[in-house]
Protein backbone atom coordinates (compact mmCIF):
# COMPACT_ATOMS: atom_id res chain seq x y z
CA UNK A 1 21.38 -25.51 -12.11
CA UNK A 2 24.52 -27.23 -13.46
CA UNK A 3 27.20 -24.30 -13.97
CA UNK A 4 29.20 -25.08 -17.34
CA UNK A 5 32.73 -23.03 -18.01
CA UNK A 6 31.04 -22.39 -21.43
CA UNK A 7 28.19 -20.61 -19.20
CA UNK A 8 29.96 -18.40 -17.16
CA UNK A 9 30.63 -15.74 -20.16
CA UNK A 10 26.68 -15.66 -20.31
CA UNK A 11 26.04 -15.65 -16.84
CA UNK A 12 28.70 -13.14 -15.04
CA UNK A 13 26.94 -12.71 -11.46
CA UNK A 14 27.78 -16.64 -10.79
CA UNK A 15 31.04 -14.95 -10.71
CA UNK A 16 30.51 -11.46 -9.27
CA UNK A 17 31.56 -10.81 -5.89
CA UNK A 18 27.90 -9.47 -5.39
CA UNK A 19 25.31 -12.08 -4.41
CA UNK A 20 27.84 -15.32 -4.90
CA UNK A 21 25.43 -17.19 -2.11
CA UNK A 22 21.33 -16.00 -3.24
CA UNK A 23 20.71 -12.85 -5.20
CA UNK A 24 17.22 -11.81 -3.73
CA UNK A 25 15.13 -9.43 -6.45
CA UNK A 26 12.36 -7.10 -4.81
CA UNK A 27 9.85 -4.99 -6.23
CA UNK A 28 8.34 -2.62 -4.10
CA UNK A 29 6.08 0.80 -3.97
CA UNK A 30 8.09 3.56 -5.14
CA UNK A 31 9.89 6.56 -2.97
CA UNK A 32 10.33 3.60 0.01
CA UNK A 33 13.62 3.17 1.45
CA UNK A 34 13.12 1.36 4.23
CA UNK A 35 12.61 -2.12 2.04
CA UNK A 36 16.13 -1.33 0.69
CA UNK A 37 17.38 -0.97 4.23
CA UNK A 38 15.88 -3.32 6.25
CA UNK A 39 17.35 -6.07 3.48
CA UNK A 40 21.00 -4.98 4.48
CA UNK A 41 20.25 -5.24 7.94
CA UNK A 42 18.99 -8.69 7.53
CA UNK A 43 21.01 -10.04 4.84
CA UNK A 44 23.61 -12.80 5.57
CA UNK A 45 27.06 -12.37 3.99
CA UNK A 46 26.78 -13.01 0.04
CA UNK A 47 23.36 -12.47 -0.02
CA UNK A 48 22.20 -9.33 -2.60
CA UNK A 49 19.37 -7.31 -3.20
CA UNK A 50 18.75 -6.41 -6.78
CA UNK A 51 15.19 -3.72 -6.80
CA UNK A 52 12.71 -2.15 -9.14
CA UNK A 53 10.16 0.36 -8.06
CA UNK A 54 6.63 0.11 -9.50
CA UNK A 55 4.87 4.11 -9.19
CA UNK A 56 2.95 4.70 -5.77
CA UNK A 57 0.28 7.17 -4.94
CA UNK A 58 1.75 9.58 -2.36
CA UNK A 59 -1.25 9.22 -0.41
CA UNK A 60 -2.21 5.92 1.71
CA UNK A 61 -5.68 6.15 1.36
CA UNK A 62 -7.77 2.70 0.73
CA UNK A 63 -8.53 3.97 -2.86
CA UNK A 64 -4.89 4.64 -3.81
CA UNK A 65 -3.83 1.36 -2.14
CA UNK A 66 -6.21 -0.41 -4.14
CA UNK A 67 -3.98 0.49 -7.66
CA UNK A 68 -0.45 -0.48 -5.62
CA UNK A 69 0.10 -3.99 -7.33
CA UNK A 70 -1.05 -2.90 -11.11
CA UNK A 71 2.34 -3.20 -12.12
CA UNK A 72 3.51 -5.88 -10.10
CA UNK A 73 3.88 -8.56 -12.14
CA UNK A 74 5.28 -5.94 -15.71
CA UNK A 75 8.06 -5.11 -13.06
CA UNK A 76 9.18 -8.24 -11.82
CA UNK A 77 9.34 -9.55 -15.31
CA UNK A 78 12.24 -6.42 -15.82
CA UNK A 79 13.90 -7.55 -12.78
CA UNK A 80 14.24 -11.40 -13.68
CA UNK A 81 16.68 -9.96 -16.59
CA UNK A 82 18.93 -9.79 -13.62
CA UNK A 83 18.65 -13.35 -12.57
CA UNK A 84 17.59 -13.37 -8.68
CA UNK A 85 17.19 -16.69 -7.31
CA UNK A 86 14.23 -15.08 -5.56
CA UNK A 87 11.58 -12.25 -6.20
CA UNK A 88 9.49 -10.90 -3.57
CA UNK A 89 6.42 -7.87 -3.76
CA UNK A 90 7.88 -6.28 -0.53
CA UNK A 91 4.21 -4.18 0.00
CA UNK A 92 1.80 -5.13 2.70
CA UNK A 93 -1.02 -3.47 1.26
CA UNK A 94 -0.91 -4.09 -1.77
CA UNK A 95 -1.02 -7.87 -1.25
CA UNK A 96 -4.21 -8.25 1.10
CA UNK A 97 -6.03 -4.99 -0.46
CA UNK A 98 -7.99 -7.36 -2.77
CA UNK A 99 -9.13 -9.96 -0.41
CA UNK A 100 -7.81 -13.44 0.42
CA UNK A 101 -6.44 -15.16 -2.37
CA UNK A 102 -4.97 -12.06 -4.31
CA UNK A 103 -1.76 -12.48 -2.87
CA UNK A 104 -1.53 -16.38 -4.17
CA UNK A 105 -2.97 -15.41 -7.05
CA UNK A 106 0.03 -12.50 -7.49
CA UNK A 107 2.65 -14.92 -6.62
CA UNK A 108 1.33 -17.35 -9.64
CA UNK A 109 1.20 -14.21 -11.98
CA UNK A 110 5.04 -13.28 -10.98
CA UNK A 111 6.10 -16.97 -10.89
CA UNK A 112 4.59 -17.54 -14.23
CA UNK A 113 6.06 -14.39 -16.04
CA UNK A 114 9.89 -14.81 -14.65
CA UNK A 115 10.48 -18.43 -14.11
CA UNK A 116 11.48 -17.56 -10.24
CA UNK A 117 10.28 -18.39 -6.98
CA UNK A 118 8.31 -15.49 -5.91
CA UNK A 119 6.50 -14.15 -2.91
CA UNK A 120 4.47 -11.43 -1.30
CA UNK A 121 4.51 -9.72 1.64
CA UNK A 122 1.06 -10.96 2.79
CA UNK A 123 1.96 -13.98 1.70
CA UNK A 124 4.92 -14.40 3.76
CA UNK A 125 3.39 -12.62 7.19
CA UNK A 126 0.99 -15.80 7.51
CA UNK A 127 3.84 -18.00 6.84
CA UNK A 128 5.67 -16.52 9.87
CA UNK A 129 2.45 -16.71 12.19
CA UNK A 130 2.05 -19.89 11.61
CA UNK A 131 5.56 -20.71 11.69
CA UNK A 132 5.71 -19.00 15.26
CA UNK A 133 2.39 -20.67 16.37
CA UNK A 134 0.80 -17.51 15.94
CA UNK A 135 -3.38 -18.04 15.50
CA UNK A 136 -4.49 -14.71 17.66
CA UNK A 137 -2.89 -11.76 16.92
CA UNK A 138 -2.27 -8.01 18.17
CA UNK A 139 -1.87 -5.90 14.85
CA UNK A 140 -0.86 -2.09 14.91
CA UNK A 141 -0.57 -0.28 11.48
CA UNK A 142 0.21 3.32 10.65
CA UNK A 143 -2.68 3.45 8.16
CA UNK A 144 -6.03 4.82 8.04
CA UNK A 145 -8.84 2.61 9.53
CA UNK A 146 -10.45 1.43 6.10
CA UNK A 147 -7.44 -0.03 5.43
CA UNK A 148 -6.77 -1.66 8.68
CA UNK A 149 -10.45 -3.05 8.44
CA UNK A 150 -9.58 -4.38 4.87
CA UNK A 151 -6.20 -6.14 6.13
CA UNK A 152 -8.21 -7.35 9.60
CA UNK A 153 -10.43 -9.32 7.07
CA UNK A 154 -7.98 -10.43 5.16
CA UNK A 155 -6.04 -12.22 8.35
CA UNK A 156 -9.49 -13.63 9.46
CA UNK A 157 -10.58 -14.89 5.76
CA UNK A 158 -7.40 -16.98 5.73
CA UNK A 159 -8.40 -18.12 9.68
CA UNK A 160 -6.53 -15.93 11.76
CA UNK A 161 -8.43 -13.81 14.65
CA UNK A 162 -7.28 -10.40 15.26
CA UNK A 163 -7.98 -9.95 18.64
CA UNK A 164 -7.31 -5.80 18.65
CA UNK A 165 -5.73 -3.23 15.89
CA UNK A 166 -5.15 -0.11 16.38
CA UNK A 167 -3.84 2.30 13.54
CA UNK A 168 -2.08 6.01 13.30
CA UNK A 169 -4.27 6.58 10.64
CA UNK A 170 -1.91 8.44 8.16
CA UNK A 171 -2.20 8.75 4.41
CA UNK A 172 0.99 11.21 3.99
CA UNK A 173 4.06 8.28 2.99
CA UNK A 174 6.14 11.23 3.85
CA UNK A 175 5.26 11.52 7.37
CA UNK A 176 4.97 7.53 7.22
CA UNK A 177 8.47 6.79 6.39
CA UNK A 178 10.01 9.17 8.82
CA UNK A 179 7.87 7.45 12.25
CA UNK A 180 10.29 7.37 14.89
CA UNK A 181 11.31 3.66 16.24
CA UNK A 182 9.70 5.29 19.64
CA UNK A 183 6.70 5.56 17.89
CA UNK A 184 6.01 2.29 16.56
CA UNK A 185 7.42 0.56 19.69
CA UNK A 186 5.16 2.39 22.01
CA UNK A 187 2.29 1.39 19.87
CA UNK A 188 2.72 -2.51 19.68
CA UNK A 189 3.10 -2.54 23.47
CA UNK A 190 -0.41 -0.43 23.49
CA UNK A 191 -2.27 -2.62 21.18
CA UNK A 192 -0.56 -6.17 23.03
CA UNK A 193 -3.26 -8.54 25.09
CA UNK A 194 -2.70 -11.42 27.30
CA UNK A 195 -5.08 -13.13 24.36
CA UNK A 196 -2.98 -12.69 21.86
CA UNK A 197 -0.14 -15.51 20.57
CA UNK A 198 2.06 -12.34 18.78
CA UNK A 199 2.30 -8.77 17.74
CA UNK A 200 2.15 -8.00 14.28
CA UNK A 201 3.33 -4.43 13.22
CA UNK A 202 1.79 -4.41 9.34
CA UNK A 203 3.66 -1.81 6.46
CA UNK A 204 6.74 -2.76 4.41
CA UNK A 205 7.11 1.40 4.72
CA UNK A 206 8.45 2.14 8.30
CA UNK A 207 10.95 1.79 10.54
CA UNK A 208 10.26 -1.47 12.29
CA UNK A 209 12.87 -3.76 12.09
CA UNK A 210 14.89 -2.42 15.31
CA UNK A 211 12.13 -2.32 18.12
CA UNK A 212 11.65 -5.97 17.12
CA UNK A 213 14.08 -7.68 19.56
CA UNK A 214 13.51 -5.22 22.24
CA UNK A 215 9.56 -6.00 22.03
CA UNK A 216 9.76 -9.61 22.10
CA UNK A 217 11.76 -9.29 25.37
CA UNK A 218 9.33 -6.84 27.41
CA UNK A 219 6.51 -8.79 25.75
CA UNK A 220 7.39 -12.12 26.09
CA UNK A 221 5.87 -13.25 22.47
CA UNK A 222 6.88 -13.15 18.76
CA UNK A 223 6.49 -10.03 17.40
CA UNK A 224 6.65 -9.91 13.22
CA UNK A 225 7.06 -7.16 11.30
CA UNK A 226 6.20 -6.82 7.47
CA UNK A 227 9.85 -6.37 6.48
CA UNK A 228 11.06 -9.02 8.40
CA UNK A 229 8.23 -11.74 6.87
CA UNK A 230 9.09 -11.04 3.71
CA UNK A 231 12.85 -11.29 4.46
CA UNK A 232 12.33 -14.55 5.99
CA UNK A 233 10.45 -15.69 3.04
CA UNK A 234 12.67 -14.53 0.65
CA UNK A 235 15.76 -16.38 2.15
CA UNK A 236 13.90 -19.34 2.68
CA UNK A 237 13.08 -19.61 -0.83
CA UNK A 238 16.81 -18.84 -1.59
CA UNK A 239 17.47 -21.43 0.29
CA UNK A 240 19.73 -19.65 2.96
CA UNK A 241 19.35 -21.23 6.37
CA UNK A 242 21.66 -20.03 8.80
CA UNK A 243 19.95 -18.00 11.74
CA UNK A 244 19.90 -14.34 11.98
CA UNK A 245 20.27 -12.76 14.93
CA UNK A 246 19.09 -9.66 16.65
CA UNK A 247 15.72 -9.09 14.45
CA UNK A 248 13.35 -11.41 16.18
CA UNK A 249 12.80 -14.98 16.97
CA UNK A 250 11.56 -15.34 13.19
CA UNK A 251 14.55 -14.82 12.45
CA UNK A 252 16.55 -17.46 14.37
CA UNK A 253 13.89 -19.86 13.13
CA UNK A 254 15.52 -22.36 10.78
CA UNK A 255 15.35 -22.14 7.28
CA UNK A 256 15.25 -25.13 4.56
CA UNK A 257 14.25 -25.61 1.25
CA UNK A 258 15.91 -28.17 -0.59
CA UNK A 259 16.51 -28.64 -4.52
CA UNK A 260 13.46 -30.62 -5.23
CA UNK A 261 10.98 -28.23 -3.58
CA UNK A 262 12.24 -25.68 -5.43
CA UNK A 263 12.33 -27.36 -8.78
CA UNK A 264 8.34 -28.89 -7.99
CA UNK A 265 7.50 -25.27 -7.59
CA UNK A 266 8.73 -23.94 -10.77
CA UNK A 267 6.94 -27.34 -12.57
CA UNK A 268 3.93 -26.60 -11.43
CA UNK A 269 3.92 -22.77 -13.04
């Protein structure tokens, strides 16, 4: 975008202090603060998060998951007001809950309401795989086992093979958001196989991010996390390149996108 002095009365954040490098827009299930969190952990210097919560059941059950992205699309459409370079639906669930396709076909609805490159979390955890190699895959989940069967068909649909899951199976978000790092580390070591290319930890909702590094070294494979796909997505998209360190080897994976990608995208919405 060419930036006019005439413009920049219209258009203060190419200005602000905040965001001067990407400003990254996410919508995600409400009463989570873990998305917020995990995006300041990750974000490079004069990167910003702008984010809109869309309602959420407090209950993780298949059914309730099922209603998670009705307002997906209304809300990012509030959020564009903003400007993000970027807009991602940072929910795991509620981008694989309606079988394969959903999430392309959500990232189409978003793109074509806001005018911005937009992405799922579903969407972005099979970009990692296969940007990691990943084709056979260890997943561990703190849901309840309809939902892990629902996401397990998902993966294969779109030609992945899970090779095990195993699941906490809780539907309380309260109890979900407050796992210990212990917890969730203990758990992807129990559900790794020598079959297996990576460990996948699935939900946008816990506390992930910091077992990542640690796993990958007693493991000796990528291990993704939901929070950290969509991350990775969402910078790529920004365009923001640089490696991050201490989150993963996704993370110190390069990431380009140049102008004409970007503008082919929005052309084709």
């Amino acid at each position: 975008m060419e930036l006019r002095r005439a413009d920049l009365g219209k258009h203060p954040l190419w200005y602000s202090n905040q965001g001067w490098r990407a400003r990254i827009g996410i919508v995600y299930p409400g009463a989570g603060f873990h998305h917020i969190g995990d995006f300041h952990k990750l974000a490079p210097k004069g990167v910003a998060v702008g984010a809109a919560a869309v309602p959420r059941h407090k209950d993780e059950s298949a059914e309730a998951m099922m209603h998670l992205d009705e307002k997906v699309v209304e809300t990012a459409k509030i959020l564009a007001a903003s400007q993000p370079d970027v807009i991602g639906w940072i929910c795991t669930a509620g981008s694989f809950m309606k079988g394969k396709g959903h999430d392309e076909r959500l990232v189409k609805e978003m793109e074509a309401a806001t005018r911005v490159p937009c992405t799922t979390t579903s969407t972005a955890m099979m970009a990692a795989f296969r940007q990691l190699g990943i084709k056979k895959l260890s997943m561990c989940t703190p849901y309840p086992n309809p939902v892990n069967d629902i996401e397990k068909k998902f993966l294969e649909d779109n030609g992945f093979r899970v090779v095990k899951c195993e699941g906490l199976d809780l539907v309380d978000n309260n109890i979900l958001a407050h796992l210990p790092p212990s917890v969730l580390y203990r758990l992807a070591k129990a559900v790794d196989t020598p079959e297996s290319d990576g460990v996948f930890i699935s939900c946008t909702g816990i506390d992930a991010l910091d077992v990542i590094e640690a796993l990958e070294q007693d493991l000796g494979k990528p291990v993704v996390t939901s929070n950290q796909a969509a991350y990775w997505m969402c910078f790529k998209l920004a365009g923001i390149g640089e490696p991050i360190q201490g989150y993963g080897r996704l993370m110190r994976e390069p990431r380009y996108r140049t102008a004409e990608e970007r503008e082919r995208r929005l052309a084709a919405v």
